[in-house]
Protein backbone atom coordinates (compact mmCIF):
# COMPACT_ATOMS: atom_id res chain seq x y z
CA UNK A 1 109.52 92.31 124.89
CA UNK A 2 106.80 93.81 122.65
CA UNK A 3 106.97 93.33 119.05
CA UNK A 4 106.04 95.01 116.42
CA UNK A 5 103.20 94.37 114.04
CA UNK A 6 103.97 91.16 112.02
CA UNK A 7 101.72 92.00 109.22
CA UNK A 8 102.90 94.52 106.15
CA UNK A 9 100.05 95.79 103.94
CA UNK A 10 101.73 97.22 100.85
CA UNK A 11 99.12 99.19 98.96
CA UNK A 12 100.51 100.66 95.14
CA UNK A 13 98.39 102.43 92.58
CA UNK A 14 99.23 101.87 89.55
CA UNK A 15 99.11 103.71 86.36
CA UNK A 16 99.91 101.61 83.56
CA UNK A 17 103.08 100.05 84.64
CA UNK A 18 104.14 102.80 86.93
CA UNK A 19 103.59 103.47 90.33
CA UNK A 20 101.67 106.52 91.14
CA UNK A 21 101.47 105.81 95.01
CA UNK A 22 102.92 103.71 97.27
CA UNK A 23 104.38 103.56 100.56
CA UNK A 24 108.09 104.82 99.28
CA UNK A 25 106.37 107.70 97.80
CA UNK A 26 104.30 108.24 100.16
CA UNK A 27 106.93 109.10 102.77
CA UNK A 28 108.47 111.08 100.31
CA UNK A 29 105.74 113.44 99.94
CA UNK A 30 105.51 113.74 103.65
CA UNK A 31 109.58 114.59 103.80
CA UNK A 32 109.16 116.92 100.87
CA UNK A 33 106.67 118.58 102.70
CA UNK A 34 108.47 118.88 105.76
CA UNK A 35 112.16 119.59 104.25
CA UNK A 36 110.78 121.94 101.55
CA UNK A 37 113.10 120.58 99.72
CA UNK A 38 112.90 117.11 97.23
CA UNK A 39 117.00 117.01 97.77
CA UNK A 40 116.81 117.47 101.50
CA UNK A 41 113.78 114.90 101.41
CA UNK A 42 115.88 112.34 99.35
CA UNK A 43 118.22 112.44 101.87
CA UNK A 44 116.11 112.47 105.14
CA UNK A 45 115.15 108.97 103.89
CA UNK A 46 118.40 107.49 102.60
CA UNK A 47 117.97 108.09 98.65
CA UNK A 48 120.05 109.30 96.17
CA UNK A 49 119.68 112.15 94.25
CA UNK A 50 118.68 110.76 91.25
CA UNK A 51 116.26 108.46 92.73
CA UNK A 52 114.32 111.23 94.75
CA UNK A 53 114.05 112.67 91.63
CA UNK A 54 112.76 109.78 89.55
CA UNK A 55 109.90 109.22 92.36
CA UNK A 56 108.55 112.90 92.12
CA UNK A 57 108.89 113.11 88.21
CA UNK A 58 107.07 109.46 88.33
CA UNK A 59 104.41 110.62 90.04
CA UNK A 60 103.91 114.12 88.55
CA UNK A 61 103.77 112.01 85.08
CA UNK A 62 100.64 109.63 86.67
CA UNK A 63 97.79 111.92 87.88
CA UNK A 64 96.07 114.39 86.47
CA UNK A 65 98.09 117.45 88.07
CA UNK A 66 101.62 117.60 89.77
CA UNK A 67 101.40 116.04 93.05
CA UNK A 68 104.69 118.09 93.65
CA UNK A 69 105.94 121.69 92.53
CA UNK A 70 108.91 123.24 92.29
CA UNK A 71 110.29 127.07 91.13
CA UNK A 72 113.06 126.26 88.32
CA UNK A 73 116.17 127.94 88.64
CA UNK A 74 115.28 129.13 91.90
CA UNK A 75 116.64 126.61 94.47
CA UNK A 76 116.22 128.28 97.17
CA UNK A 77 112.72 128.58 96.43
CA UNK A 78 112.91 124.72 97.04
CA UNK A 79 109.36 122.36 96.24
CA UNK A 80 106.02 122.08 97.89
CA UNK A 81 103.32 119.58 97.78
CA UNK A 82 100.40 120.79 95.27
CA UNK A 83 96.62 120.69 96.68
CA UNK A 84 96.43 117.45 94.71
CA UNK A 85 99.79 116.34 96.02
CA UNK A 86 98.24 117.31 99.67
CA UNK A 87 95.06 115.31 98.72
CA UNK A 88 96.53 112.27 97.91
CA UNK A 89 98.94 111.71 100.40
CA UNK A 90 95.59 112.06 103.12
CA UNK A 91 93.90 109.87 101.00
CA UNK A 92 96.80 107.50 101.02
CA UNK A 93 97.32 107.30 104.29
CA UNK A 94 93.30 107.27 105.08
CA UNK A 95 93.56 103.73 103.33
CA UNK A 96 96.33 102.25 104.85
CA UNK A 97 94.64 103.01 107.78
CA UNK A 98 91.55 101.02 107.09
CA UNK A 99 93.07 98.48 105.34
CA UNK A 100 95.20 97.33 108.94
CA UNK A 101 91.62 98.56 110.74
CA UNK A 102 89.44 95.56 108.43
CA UNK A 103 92.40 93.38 108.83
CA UNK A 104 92.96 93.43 112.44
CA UNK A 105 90.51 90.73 113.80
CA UNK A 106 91.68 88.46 111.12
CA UNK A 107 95.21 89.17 111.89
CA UNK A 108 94.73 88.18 115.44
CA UNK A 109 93.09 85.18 114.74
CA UNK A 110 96.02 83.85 113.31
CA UNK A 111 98.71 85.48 115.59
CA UNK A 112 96.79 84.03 118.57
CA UNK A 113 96.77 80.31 116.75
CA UNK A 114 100.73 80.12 116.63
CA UNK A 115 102.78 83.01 115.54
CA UNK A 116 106.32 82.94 117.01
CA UNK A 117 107.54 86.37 118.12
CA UNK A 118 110.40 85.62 116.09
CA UNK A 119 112.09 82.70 113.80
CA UNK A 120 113.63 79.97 115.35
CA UNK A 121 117.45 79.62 114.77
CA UNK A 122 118.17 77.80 111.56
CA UNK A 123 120.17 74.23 111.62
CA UNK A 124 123.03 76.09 110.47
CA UNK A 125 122.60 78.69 113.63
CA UNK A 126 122.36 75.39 116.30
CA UNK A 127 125.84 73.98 114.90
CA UNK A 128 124.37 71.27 112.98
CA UNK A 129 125.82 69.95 109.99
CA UNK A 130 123.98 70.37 106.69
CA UNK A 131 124.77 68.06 104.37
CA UNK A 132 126.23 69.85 100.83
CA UNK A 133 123.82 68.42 97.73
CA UNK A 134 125.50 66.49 95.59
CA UNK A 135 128.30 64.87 98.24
């Protein structure tokens, strides 16, 4: 059985206390860009509404131009990524890339020492009786 990789690199930019970029929103622009649509994005990934929404206006608010447009009262017109928008996301993903890339030896190092593929079975799992704190 092959396993996946056991190591998650999470990688936000930040704007104050907002998130300009991260993973989430990452995939988001890629679905917006594919779907045409934020709504039809939002949904190819599981969000609501409202939440798609709060990502794109959250990042349109951090950088210096949209990352996403849309036409207003046009809906079929539907939303695009900006050249900015475009730009970032590459850049993004260019990152993440080397990020797992300059991790990878060091990751092995310590798989190969003595990384399970996966967790044993808890106490609880085996049948074994915990005992209850406080009895």
């Amino acid at each position: 059985m092959q396993r996946g990789s056991p190591i998650k690199l999470k990688v936000q930019i930040m704007c104050g206390d907002e998130i300009a970029m991260g993973p989430g929103k990452a995939d988001l622009l890629e679905a917006i860009a594919s779907h045409h649509s934020i709504s039809a994005a939002g949904r190819a990934l599981g969000m609501s509404y409202r939440r798609t929404w709060l990502l794109v206006d959250t990042m349109n608010r951090c950088w210096a131009e949209p990352l996403v447009a849309t036409t207003p009262g046009n809906p079929k017109a539907g939303a695009h990524l900006t050249g900015l928008g475009e730009a970032i996301l590459a850049r993004y993903r260019q990152l993440q890339g080397a990020l797992e890339q300059a991790c990878g030896a060091e990751l092995a190092a310590i798989i190969d020492q003595s990384l399970l593929p996966s967790p044993r079975p808890t106490q609880r799992d085996e049948g074994a009786d915990l005992p209850i704190a406080g009895t």
